[in-house]
Protein backbone atom coordinates (compact mmCIF):
# COMPACT_ATOMS: atom_id res chain seq x y z
CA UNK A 1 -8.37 -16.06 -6.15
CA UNK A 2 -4.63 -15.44 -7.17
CA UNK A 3 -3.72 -12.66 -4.55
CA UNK A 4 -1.57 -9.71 -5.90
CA UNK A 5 1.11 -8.19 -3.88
CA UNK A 6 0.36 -3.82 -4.81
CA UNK A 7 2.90 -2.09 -3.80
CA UNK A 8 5.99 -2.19 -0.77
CA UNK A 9 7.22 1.08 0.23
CA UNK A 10 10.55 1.30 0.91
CA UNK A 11 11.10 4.69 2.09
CA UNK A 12 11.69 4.17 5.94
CA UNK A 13 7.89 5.42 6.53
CA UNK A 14 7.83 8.38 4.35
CA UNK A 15 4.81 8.96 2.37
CA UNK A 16 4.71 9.75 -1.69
CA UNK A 17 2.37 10.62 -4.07
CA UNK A 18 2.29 7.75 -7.08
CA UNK A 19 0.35 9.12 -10.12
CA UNK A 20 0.92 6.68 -13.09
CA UNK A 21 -0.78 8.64 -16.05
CA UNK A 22 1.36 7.97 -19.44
CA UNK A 23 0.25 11.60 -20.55
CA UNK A 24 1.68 11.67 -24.16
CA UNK A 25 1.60 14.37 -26.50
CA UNK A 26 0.10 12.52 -29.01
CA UNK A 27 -0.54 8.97 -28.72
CA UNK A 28 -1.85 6.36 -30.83
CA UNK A 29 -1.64 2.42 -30.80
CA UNK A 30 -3.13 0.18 -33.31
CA UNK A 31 -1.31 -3.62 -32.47
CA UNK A 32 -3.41 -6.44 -31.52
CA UNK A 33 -6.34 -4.44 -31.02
CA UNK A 34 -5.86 -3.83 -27.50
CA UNK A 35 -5.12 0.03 -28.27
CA UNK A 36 -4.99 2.38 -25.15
CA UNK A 37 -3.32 -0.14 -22.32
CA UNK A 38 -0.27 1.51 -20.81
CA UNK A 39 2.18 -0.53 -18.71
CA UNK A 40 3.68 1.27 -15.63
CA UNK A 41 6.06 0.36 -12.70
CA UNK A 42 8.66 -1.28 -15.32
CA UNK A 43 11.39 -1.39 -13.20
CA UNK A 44 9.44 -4.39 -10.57
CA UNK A 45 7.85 -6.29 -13.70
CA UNK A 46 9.52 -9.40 -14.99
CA UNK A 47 11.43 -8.01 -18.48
CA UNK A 48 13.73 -8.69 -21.31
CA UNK A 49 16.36 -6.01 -21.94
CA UNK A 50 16.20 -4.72 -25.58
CA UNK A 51 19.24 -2.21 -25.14
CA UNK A 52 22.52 -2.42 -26.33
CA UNK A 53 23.61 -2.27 -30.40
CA UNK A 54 20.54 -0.70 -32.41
CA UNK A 55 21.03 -0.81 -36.52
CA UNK A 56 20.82 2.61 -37.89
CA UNK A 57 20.25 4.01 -41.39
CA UNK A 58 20.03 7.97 -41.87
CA UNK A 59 17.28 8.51 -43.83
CA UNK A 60 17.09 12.54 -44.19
CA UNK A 61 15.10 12.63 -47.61
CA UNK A 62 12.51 9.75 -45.83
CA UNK A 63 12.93 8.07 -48.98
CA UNK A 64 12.26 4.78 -47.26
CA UNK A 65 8.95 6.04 -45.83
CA UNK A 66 7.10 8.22 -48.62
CA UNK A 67 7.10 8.08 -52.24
CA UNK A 68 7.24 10.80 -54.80
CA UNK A 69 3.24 11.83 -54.00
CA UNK A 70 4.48 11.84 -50.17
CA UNK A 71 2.38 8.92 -49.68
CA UNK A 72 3.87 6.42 -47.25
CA UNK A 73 4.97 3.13 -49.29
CA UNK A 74 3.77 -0.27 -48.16
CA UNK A 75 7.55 -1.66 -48.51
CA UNK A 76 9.22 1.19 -46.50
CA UNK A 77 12.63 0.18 -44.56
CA UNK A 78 10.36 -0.69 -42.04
CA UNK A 79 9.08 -3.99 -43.95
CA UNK A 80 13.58 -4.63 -43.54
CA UNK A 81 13.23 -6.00 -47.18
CA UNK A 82 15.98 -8.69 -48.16
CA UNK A 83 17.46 -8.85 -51.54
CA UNK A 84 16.34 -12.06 -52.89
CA UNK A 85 17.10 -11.57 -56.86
CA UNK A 86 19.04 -9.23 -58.55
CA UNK A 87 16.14 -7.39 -60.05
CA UNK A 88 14.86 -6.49 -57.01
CA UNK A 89 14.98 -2.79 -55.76
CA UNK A 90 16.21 -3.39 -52.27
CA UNK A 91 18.82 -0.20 -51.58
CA UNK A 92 19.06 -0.75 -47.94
CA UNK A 93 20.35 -3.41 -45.62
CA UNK A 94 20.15 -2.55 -41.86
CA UNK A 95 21.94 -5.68 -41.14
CA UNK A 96 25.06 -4.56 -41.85
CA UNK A 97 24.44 -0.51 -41.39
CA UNK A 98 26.16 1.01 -38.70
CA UNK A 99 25.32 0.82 -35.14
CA UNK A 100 23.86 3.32 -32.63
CA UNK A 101 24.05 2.30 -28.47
CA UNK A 102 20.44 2.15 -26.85
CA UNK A 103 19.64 3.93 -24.72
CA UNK A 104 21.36 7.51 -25.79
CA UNK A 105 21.16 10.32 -28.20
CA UNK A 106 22.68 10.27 -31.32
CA UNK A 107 24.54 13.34 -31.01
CA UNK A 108 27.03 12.64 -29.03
CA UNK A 109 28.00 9.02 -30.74
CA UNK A 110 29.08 9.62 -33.66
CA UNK A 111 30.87 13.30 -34.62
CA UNK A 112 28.61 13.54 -38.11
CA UNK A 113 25.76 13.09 -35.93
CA UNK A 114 26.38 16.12 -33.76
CA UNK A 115 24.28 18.66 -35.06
CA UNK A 116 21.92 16.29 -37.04
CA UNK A 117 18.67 17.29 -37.03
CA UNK A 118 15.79 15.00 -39.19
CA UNK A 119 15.11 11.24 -39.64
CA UNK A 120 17.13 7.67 -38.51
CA UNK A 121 15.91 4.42 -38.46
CA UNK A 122 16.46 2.15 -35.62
CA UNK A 123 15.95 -1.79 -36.10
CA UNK A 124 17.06 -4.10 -33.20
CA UNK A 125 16.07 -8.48 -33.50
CA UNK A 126 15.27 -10.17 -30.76
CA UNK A 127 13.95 -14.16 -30.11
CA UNK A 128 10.93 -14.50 -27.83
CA UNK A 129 9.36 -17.63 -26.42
CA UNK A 130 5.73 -17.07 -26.08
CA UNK A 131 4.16 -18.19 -22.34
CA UNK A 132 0.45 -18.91 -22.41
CA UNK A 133 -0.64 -17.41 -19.38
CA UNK A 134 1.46 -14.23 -19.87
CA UNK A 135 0.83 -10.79 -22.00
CA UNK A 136 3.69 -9.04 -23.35
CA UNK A 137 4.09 -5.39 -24.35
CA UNK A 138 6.80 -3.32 -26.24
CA UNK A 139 8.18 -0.45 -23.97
CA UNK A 140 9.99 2.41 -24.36
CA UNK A 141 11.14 5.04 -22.21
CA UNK A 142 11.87 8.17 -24.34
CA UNK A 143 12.50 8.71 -27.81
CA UNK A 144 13.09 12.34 -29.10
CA UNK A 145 10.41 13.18 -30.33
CA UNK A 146 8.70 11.61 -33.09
CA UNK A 147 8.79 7.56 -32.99
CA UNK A 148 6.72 5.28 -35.13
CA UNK A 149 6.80 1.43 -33.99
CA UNK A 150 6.70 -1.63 -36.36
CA UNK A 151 7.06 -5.31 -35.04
CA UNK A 152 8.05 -7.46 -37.89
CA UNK A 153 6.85 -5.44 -40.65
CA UNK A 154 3.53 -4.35 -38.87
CA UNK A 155 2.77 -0.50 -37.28
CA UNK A 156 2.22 -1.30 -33.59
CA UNK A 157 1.51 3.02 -33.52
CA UNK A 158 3.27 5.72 -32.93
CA UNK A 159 4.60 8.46 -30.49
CA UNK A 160 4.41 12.00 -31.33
CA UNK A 161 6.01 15.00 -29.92
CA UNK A 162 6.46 12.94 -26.97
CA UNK A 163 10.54 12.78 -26.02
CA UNK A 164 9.91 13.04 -22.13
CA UNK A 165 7.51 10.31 -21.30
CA UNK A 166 7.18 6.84 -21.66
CA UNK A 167 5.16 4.39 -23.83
CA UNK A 168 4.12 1.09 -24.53
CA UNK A 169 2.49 -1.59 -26.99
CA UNK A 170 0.73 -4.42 -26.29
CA UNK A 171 2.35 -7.31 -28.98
CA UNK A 172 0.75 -10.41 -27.06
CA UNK A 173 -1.54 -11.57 -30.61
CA UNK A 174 1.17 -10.34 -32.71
CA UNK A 175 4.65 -11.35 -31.53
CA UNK A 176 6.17 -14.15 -33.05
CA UNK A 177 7.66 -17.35 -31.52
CA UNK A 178 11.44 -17.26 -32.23
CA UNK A 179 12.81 -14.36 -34.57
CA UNK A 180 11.20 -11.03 -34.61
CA UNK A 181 12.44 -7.86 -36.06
CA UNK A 182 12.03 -4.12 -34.04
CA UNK A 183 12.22 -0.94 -36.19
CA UNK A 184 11.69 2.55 -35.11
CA UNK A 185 11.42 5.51 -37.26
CA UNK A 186 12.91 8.37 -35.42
CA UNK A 187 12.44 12.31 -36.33
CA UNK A 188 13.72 14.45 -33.77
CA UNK A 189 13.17 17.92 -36.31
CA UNK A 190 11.67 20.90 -34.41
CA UNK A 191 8.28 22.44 -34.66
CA UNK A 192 7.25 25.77 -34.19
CA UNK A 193 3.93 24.64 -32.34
CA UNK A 194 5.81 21.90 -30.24
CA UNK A 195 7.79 21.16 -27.67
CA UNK A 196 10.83 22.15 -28.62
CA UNK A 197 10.09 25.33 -31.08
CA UNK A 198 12.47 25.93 -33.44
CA UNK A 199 13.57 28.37 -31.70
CA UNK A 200 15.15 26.94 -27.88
CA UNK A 201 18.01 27.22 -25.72
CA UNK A 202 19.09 23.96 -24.97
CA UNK A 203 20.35 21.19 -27.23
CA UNK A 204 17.99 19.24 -29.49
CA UNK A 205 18.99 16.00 -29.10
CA UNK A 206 17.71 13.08 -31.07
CA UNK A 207 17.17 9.69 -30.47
CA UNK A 208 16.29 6.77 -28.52
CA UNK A 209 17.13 7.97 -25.08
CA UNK A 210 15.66 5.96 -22.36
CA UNK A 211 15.64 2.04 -22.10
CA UNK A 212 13.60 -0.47 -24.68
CA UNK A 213 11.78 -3.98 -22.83
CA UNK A 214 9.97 -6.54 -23.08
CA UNK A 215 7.54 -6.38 -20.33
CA UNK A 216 5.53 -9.46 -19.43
CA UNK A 217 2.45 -9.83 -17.06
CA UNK A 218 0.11 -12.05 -15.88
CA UNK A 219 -3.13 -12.39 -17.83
CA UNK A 220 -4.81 -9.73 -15.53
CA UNK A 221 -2.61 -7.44 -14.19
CA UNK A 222 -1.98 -4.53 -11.54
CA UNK A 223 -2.62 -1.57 -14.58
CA UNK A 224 -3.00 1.76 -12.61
CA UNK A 225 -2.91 2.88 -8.76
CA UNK A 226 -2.84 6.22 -6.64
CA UNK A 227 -1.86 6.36 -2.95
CA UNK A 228 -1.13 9.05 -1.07
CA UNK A 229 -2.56 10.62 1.92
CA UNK A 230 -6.32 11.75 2.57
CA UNK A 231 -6.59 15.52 1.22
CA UNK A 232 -5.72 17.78 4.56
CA UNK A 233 -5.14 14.36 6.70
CA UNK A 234 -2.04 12.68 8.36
CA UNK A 235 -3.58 10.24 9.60
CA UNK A 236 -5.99 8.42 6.78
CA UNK A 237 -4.52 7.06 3.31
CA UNK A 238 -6.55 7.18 0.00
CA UNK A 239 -6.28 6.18 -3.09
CA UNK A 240 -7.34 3.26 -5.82
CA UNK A 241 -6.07 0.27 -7.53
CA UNK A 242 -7.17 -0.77 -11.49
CA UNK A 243 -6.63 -4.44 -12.61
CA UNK A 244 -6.29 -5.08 -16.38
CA UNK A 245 -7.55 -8.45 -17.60
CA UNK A 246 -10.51 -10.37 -18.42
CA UNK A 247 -10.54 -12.16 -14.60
CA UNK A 248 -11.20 -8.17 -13.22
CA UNK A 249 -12.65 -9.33 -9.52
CA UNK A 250 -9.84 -10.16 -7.57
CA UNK A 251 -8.12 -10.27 -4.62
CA UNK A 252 -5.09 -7.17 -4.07
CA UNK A 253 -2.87 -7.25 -1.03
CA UNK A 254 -1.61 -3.51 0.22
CA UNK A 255 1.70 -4.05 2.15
CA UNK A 256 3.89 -1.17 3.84
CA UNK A 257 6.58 -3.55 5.82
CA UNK A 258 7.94 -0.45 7.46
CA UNK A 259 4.41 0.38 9.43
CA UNK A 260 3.70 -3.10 9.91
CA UNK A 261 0.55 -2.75 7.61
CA UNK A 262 -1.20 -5.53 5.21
CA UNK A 263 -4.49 -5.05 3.96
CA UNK A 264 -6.17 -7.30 1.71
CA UNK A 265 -9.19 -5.57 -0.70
CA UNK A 266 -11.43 -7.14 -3.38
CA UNK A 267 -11.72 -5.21 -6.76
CA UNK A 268 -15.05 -5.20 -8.73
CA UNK A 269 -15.84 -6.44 -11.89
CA UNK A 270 -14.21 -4.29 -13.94
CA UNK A 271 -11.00 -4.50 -12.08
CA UNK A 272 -11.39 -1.40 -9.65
CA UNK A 273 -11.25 -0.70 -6.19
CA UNK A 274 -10.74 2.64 -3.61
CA UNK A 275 -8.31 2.77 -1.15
CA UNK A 276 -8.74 4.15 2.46
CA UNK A 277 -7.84 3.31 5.55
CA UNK A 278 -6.72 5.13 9.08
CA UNK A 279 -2.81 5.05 9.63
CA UNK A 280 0.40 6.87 11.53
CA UNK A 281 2.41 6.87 9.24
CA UNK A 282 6.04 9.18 10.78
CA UNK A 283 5.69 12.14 8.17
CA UNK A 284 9.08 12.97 6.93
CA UNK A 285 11.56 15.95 8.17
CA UNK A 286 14.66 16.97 7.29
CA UNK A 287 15.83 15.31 11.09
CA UNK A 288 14.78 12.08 9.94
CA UNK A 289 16.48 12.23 6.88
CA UNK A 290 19.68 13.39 8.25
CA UNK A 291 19.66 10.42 10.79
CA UNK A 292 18.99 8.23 8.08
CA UNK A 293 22.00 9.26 6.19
């Protein structure tokens, strides 16, 4: 079995609580039918940087997204239509709209954009180059507050209400090999039952704020873990680790190269094991940290 290295802990011995729960307001997927799979730890995964210059078209009205019955239309800006005869009824081209940095608000890039408060579309390209034994997924690390998520034309889902936590899409079965197309429809306009109301103190800002990659992973992967230290114990470390993948029964390697500690556990069928072992671990103090500084 392919061993899997958990976790390294670089925190001259201090102990943390890890809770990875993705706990979005509202949160649907619908790509590849592989709904509900959230990637965490993005920052140690292999990944492909989508920031930088994003396409932008204001879109107030969202008369690229409903109709006149306020029914949404099957060739919405997020299908990024091309003009291809002179008949056609094509009124946008994000390829040469203006541009919008990633990741940042809007507000603060562009002086008309100050006080906007409603809909923009986002639309980045990209090239991939599919690997067989990897998975892929979309991810994004804020957008205020309203996002829906279309790879080449298709909905991957959408975000809702969410502008403080991340989210990801699984695009492994629908990614394509070469050119591909990201668009984003973002609404950042208040509601009275959400978070913000309409009425707040601080500054509604709009946007996607936080970082856009490609994430890839092996076929089964390190999905979810919790480690901290047993409830009302100093000495004894619990917690769990959950593979995703069809291979779910392998074998995980726990490492802490500051105690000297490697422990290697077996997960069960479904990809799940518990943690627990004895350990003296130095608990931290403000001392330590001022001797560390």
């Amino acid at each position: 079995m392919n061993q899997m290295n958990l976790c390294k802990f670089f925190m001259f011995a201090l102990f943390c609580c890890f809770t990875n729960n993705a706990n979005s307001y509202n949160y649907e997927s619908i790509a590849g039918g592989k709904s509900g799979i959230q990637i965490f730890n993005v920052h140690d995964r292999a990944k492909t940087s989508l920031d930088g210059r994003w396409n932008i078209i204001m879109d107030p009205m969202e008369n690229g997204y409903y109709n006149h019955r306020y029914e949404v239309k099957p060739d919405g800006y997020f299908m990024n239509q091309k003009v291809k005869d002179k008949s056609d009824l094509v009124e946008y081209d994000f390829d040469v709209a203006k541009h919008l940095l990633v990741p940042s608000d809007w507000n603060s890039q562009k002086q008309e954009l100050l006080w906007y408060e409603g809909m923009i579309w986002y639309k980045k390209s990209f090239v991939y180059q599919k690997k067989l034994d990897k998975r892929v997924f979309l991810h994004f690390g804020a957008v205020n507050y309203d996002a829906k998520i279309y790879l080449n034309g298709r909905k991957l889902g959408e975000h809702v209400r969410g502008g403080f936590t991340p989210f990801s899409f699984e695009i492994t079965d629908v990614v394509n090999e070469g050119d591909n197309f990201v668009i984003v429809k973002v609404d950042n306009i208040r509601q009275r039952d959400a978070i913000p109301t309409v009425n707040i103190d601080w500054w509604n800002y709009g946007g996607i704020t936080r970082s856009v990659n490609l994430v890839e992973v092996p076929q089964t992967f390190i999905h979810d873990y919790f480690i901290q230290l047993g409830k009302g114990q100093l000495q004894k470390v619990e917690g769990y680790i959950k593979l995703a993948g069809a291979n779910g029964s392998q074998q995980v390697v726990i490492s802490i190269p500051e105690l000297k500690f490697n422990q290697t556990l077996k997960t069960d069928e479904s990809g799940y094991v518990k943690v627990a072992f004895p350990l003296k671990p130095v608990l931290w103090a403000p001392r330590i940290l001022n001797s560390m500084m």
